[in-house]
C-alpha atoms as a PDB file:
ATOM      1  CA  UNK A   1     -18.801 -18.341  -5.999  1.00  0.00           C
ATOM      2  CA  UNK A   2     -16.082 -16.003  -5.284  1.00  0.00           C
ATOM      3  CA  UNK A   3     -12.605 -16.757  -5.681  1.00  0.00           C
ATOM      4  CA  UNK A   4      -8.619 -15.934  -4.358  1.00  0.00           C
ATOM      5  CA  UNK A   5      -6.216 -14.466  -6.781  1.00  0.00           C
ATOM      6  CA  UNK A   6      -2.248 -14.967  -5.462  1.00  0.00           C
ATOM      7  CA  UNK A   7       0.527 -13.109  -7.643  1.00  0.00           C
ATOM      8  CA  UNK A   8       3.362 -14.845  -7.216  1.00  0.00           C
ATOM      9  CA  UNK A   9       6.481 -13.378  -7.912  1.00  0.00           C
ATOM     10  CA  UNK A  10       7.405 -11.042  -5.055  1.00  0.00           C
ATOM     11  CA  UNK A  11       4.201 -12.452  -2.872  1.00  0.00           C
ATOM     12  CA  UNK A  12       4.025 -16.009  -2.640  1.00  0.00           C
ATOM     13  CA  UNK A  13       7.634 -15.564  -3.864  1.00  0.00           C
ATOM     14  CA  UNK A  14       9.671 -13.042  -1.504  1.00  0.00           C
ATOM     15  CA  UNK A  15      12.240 -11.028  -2.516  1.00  0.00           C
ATOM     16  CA  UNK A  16      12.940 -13.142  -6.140  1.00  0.00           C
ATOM     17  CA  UNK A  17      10.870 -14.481  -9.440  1.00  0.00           C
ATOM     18  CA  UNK A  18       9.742 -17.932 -10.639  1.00  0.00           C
ATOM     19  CA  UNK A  19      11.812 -17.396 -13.209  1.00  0.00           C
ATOM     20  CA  UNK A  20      15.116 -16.319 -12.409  1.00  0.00           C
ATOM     21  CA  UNK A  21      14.540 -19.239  -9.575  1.00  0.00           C
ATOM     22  CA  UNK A  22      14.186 -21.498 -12.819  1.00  0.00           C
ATOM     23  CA  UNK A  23      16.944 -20.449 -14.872  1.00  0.00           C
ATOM     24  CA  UNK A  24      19.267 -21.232 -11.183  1.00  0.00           C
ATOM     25  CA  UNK A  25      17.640 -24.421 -11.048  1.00  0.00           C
ATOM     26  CA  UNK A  26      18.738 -25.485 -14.410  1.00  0.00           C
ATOM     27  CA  UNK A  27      21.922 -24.544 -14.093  1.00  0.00           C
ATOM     28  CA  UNK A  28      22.771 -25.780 -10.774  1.00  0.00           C
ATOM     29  CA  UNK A  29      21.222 -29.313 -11.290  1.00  0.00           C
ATOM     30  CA  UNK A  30      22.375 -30.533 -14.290  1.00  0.00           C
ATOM     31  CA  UNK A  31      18.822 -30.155 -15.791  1.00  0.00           C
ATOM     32  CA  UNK A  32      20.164 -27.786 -18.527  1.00  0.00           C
ATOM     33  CA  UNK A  33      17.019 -26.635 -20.734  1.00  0.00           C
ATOM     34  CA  UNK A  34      19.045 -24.460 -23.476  1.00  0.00           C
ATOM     35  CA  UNK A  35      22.026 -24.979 -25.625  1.00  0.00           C
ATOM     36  CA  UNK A  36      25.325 -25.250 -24.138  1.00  0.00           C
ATOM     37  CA  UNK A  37      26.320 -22.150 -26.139  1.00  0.00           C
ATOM     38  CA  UNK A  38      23.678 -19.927 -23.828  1.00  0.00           C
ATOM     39  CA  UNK A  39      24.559 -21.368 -20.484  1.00  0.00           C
ATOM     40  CA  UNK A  40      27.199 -18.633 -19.456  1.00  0.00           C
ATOM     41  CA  UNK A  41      24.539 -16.046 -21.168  1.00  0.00           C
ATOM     42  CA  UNK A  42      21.806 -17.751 -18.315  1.00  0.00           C
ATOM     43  CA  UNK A  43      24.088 -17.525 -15.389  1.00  0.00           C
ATOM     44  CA  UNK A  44      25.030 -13.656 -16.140  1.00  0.00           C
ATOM     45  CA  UNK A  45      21.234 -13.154 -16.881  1.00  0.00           C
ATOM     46  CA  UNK A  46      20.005 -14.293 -13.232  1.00  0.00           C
ATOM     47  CA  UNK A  47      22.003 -10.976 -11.853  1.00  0.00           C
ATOM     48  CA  UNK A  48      20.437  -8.182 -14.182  1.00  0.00           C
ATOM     49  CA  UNK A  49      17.666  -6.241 -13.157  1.00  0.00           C
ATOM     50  CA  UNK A  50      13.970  -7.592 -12.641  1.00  0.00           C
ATOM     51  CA  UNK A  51      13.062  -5.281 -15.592  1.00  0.00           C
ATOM     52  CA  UNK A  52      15.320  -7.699 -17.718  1.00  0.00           C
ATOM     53  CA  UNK A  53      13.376 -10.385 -16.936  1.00  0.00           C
ATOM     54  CA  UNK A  54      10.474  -9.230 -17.801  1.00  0.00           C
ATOM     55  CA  UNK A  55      10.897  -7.768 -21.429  1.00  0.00           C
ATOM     56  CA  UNK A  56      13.063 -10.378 -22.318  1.00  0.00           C
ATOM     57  CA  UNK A  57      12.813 -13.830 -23.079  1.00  0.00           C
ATOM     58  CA  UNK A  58      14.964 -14.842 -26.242  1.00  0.00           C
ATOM     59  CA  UNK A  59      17.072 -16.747 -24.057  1.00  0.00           C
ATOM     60  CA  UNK A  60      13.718 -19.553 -24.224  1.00  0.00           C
ATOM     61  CA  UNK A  61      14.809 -19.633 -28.320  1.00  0.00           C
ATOM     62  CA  UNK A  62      14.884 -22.809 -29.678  1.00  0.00           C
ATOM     63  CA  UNK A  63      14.167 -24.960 -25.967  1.00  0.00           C
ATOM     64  CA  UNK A  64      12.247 -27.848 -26.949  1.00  0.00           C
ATOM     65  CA  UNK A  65       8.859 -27.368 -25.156  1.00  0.00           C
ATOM     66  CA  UNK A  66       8.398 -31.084 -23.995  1.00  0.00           C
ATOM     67  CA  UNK A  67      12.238 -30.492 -22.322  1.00  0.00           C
ATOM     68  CA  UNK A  68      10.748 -27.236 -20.863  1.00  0.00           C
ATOM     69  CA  UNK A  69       7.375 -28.635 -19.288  1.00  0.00           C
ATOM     70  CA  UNK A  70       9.438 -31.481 -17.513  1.00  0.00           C
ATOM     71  CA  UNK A  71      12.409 -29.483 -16.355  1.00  0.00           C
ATOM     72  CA  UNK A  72       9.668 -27.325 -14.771  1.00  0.00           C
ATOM     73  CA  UNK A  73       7.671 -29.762 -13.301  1.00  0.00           C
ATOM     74  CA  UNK A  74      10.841 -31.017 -11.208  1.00  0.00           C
ATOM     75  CA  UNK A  75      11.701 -27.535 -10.438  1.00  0.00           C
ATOM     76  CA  UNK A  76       7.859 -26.682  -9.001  1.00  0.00           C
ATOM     77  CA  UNK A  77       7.989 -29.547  -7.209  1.00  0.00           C
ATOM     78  CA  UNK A  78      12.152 -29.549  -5.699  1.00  0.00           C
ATOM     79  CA  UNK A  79      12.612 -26.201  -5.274  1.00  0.00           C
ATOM     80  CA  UNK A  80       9.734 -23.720  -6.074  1.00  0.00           C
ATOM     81  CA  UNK A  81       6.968 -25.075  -3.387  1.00  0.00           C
ATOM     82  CA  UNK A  82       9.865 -24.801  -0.676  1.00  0.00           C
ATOM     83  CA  UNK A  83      10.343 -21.246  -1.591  1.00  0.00           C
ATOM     84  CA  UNK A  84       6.824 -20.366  -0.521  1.00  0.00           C
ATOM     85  CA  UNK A  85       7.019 -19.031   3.241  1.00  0.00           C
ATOM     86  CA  UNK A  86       4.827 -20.864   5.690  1.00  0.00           C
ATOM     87  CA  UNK A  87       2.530 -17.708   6.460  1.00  0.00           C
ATOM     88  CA  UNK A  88       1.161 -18.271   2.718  1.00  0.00           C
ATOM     89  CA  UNK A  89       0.984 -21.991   2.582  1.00  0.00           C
ATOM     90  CA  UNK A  90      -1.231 -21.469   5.585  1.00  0.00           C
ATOM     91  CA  UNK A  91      -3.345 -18.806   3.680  1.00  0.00           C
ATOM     92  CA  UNK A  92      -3.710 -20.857   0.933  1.00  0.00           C
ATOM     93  CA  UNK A  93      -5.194 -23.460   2.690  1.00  0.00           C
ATOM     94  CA  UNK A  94      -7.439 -21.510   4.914  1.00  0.00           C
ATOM     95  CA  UNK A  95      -8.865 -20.168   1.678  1.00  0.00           C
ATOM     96  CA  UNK A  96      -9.538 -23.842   0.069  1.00  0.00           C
ATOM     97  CA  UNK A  97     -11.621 -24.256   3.561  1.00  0.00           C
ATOM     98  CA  UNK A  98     -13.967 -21.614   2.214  1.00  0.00           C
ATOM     99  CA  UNK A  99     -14.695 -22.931  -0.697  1.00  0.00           C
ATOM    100  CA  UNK A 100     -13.665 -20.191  -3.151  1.00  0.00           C
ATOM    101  CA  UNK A 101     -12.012 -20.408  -6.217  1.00  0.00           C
ATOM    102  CA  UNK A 102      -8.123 -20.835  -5.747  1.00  0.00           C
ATOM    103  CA  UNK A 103      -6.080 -19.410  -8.922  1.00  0.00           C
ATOM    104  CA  UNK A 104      -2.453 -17.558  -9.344  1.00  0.00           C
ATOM    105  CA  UNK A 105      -2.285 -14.800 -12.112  1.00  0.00           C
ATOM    106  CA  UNK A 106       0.993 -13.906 -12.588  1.00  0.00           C
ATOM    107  CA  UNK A 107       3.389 -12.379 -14.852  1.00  0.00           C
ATOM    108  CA  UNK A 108       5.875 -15.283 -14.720  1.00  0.00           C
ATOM    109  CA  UNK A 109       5.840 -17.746 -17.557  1.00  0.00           C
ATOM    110  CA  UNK A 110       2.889 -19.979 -17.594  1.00  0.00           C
ATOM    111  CA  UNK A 111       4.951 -23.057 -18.484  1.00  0.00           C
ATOM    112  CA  UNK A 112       7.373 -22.509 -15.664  1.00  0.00           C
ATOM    113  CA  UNK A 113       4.552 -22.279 -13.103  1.00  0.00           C
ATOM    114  CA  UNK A 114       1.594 -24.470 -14.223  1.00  0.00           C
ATOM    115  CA  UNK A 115       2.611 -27.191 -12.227  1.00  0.00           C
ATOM    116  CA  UNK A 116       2.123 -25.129  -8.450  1.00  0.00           C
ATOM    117  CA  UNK A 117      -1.756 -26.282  -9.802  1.00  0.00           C
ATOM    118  CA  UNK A 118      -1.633 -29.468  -8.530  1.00  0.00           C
ATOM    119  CA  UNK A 119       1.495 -28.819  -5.911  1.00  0.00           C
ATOM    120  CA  UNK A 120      -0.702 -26.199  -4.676  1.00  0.00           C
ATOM    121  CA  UNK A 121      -4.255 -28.078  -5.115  1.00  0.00           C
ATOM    122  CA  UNK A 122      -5.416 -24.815  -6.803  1.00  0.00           C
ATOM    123  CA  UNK A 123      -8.090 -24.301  -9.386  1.00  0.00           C
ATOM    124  CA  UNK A 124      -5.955 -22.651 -12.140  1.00  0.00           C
ATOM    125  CA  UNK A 125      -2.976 -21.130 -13.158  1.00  0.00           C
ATOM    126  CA  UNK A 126      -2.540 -18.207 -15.371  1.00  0.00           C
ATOM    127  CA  UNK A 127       1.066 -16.785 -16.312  1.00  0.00           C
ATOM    128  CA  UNK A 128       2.737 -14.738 -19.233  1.00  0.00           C
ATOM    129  CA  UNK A 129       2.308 -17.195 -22.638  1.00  0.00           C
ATOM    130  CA  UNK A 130       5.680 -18.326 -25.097  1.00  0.00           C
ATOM    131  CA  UNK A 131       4.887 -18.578 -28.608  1.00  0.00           C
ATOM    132  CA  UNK A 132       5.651 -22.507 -29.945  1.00  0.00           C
ATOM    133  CA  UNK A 133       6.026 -23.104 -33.201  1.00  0.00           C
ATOM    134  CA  UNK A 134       7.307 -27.034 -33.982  1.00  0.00           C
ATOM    135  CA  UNK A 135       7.905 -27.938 -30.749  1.00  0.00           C
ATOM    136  CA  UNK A 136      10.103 -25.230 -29.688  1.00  0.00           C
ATOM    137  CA  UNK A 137       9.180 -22.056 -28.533  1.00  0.00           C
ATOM    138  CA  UNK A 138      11.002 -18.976 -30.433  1.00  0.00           C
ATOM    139  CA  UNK A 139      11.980 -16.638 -27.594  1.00  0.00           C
ATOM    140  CA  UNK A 140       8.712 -14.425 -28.427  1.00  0.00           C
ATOM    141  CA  UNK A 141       5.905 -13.715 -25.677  1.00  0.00           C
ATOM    142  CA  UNK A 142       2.160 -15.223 -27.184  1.00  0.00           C
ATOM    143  CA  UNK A 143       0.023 -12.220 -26.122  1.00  0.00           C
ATOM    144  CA  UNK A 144       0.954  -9.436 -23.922  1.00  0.00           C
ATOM    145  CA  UNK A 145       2.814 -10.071 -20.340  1.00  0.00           C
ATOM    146  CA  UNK A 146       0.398 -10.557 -17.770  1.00  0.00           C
ATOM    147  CA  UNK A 147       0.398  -7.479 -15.621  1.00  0.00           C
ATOM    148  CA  UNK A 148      -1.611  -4.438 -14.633  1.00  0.00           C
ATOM    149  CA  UNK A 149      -4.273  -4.016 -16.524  1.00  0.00           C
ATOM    150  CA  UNK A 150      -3.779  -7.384 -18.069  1.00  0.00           C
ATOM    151  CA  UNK A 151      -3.939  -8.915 -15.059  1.00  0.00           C
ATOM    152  CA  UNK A 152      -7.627  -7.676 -14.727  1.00  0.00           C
ATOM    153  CA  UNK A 153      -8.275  -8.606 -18.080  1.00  0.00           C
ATOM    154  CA  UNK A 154      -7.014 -12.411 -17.431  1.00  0.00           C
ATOM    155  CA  UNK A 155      -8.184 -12.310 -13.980  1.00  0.00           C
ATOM    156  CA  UNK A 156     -11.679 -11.683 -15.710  1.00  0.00           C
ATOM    157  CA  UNK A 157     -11.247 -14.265 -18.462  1.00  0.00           C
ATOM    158  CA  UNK A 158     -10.490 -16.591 -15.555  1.00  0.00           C
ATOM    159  CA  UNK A 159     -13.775 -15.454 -13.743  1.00  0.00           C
ATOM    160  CA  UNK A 160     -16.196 -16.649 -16.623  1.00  0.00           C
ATOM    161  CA  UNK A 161     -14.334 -20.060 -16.951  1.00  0.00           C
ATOM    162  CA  UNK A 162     -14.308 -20.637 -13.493  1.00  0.00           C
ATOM    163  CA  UNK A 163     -17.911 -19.108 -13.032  1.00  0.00           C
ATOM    164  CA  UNK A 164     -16.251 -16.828  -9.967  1.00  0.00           C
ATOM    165  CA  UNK A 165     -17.391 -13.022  -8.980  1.00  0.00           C
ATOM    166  CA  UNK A 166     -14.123 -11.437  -9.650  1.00  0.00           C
ATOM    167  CA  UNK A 167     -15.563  -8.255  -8.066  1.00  0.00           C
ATOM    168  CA  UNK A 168     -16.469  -9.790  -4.736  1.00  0.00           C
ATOM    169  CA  UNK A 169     -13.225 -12.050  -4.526  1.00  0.00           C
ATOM    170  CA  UNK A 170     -10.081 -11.594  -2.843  1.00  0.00           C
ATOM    171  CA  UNK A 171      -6.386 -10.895  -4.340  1.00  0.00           C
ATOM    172  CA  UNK A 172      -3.348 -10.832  -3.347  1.00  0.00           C
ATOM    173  CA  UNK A 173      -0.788  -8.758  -4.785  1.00  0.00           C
ATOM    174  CA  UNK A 174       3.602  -6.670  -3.959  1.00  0.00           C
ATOM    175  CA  UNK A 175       3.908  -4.396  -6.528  1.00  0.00           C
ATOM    176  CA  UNK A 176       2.760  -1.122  -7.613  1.00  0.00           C
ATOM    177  CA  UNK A 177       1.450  -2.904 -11.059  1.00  0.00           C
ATOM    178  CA  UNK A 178      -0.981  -5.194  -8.612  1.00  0.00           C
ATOM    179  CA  UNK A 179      -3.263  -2.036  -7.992  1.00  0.00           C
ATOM    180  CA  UNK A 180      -5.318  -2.161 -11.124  1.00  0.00           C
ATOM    181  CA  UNK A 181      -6.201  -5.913  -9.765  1.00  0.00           C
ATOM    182  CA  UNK A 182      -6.529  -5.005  -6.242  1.00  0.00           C
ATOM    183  CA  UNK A 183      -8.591  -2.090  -6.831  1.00  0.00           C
ATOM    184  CA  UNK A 184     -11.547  -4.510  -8.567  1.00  0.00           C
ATOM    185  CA  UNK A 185     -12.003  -6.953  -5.886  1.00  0.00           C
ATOM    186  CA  UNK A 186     -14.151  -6.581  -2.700  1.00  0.00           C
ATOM    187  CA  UNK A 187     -11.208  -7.862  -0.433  1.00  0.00           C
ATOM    188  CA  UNK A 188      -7.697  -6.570  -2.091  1.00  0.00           C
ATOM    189  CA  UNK A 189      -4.334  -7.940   0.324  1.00  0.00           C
ATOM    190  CA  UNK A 190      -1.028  -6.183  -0.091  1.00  0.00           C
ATOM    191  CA  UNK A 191       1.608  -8.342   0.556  1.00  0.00           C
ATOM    192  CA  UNK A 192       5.362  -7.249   0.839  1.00  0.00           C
ATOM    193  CA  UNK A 193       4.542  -4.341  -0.876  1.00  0.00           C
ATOM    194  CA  UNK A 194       6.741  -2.253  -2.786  1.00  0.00           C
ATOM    195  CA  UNK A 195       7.213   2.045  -1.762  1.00  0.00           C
ATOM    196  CA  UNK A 196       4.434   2.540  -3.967  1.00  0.00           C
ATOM    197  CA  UNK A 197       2.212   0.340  -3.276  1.00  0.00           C
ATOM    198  CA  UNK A 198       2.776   0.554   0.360  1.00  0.00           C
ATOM    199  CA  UNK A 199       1.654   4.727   0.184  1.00  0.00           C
ATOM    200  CA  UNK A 200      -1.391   3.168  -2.065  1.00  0.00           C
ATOM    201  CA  UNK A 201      -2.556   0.795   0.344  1.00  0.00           C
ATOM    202  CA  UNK A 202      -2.320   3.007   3.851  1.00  0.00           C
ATOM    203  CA  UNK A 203      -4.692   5.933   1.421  1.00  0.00           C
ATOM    204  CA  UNK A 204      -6.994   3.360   0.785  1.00  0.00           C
ATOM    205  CA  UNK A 205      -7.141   1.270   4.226  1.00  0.00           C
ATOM    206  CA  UNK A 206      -6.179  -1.972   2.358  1.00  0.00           C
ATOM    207  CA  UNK A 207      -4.566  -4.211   5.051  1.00  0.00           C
ATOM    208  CA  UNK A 208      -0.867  -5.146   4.169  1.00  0.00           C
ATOM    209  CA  UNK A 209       0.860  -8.260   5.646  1.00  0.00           C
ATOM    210  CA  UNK A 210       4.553  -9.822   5.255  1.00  0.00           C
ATOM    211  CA  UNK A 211       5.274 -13.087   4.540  1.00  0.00           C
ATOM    212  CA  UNK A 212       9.288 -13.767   4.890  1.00  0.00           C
END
């Protein structure tokens, strides 16, 4: 069986991240997931750079994870699923025709994003893990962020649960961090790419599409 690999942030998810999405979502609805003292922290954070999201997540201190899981669930399913253009919802489920393996591996937070499984009807979910400890997670990443090379590595871990030939599957993958991912698959996709990955792709003749 082969399988197709979506990132999300940046591919399924134009132009923004499942997580600063989130951290909007909480704020605007009333479905507030952190202390009152951090709220006016969270609503300066969604305007830093994307490299802020990434390295940081202490602002997830002390959330109860229970709180978390259901917040997200409501988000997935109100806001995040709506954010997906058309052109992929379509792609997604011309792959499902085919039979293959349907799974996202991306570097947002798993617990934020586990729920597109069933929105999605895909096969799996993998995203960046928060370390737990009593019910709350601590504002500490459990294992490195998933991306480059660690995409491969979970994108491989993924293969021998799911029983898929990562090498002769497809992926889809924006930024310049996707290569190491694209470049192992029979049938790599560059979607919105970024300058870099854009160059990468027209060297290598990997087709490149936009979804808006």
């Amino acid at each position: 069986m082969t399988a197709a690999l979506f990132d999300l942030d940046g591919t399924l998810l134009p132009g923004t991240s499942a997580e600063r999405e989130f951290i909007r979502f909480a704020l605007t609805t009333g479905r507030q997931t952190a202390p009152k003292a951090i709220r006016a922290f969270l609503s300066w954070f969604i305007h830093i750079p994307t490299r802020g999201v990434r390295s940081n997540k202490t602002y997830f201190g002390g959330v109860e994870v229970n709180l978390l899981s259901e917040t997200a669930e409501t988000f997935c399913r109100q806001q995040l699923t709506r954010r997906i253009p058309d052109q992929a919802q379509r792609l997604i489920a011309a792959q499902r025709t085919t039979g293959d393996c349907l799974g996202i591996v991306s570097g947002a937070p798993e617990i934020l994003i586990t729920p597109l499984r069933d929105l999605l009807d895909l096969d799996f979910v993998v995203g960046t893990k928060l370390t737990c400890k009593q019910g709350r997670l601590t504002g500490d990443l459990d294992g490195p962020r998933v991306s480059g090379r660690e995409k491969v590595r979970q994108a491989d871990q993924a293969a021998r649960t799911y029983k898929f030939d990562l090498r002769e599957s497809t992926a889809y993958g924006n930024a310049f961090d996707d290569r190491f991912l694209l470049a192992e698959v029979a049938r790599p996709v560059v979607v919105n790419p970024d300058i870099r990955l854009a160059r990468l792709a027209r060297k290598k003749g990997w087709p490149i599409c936009i979804f808006s």
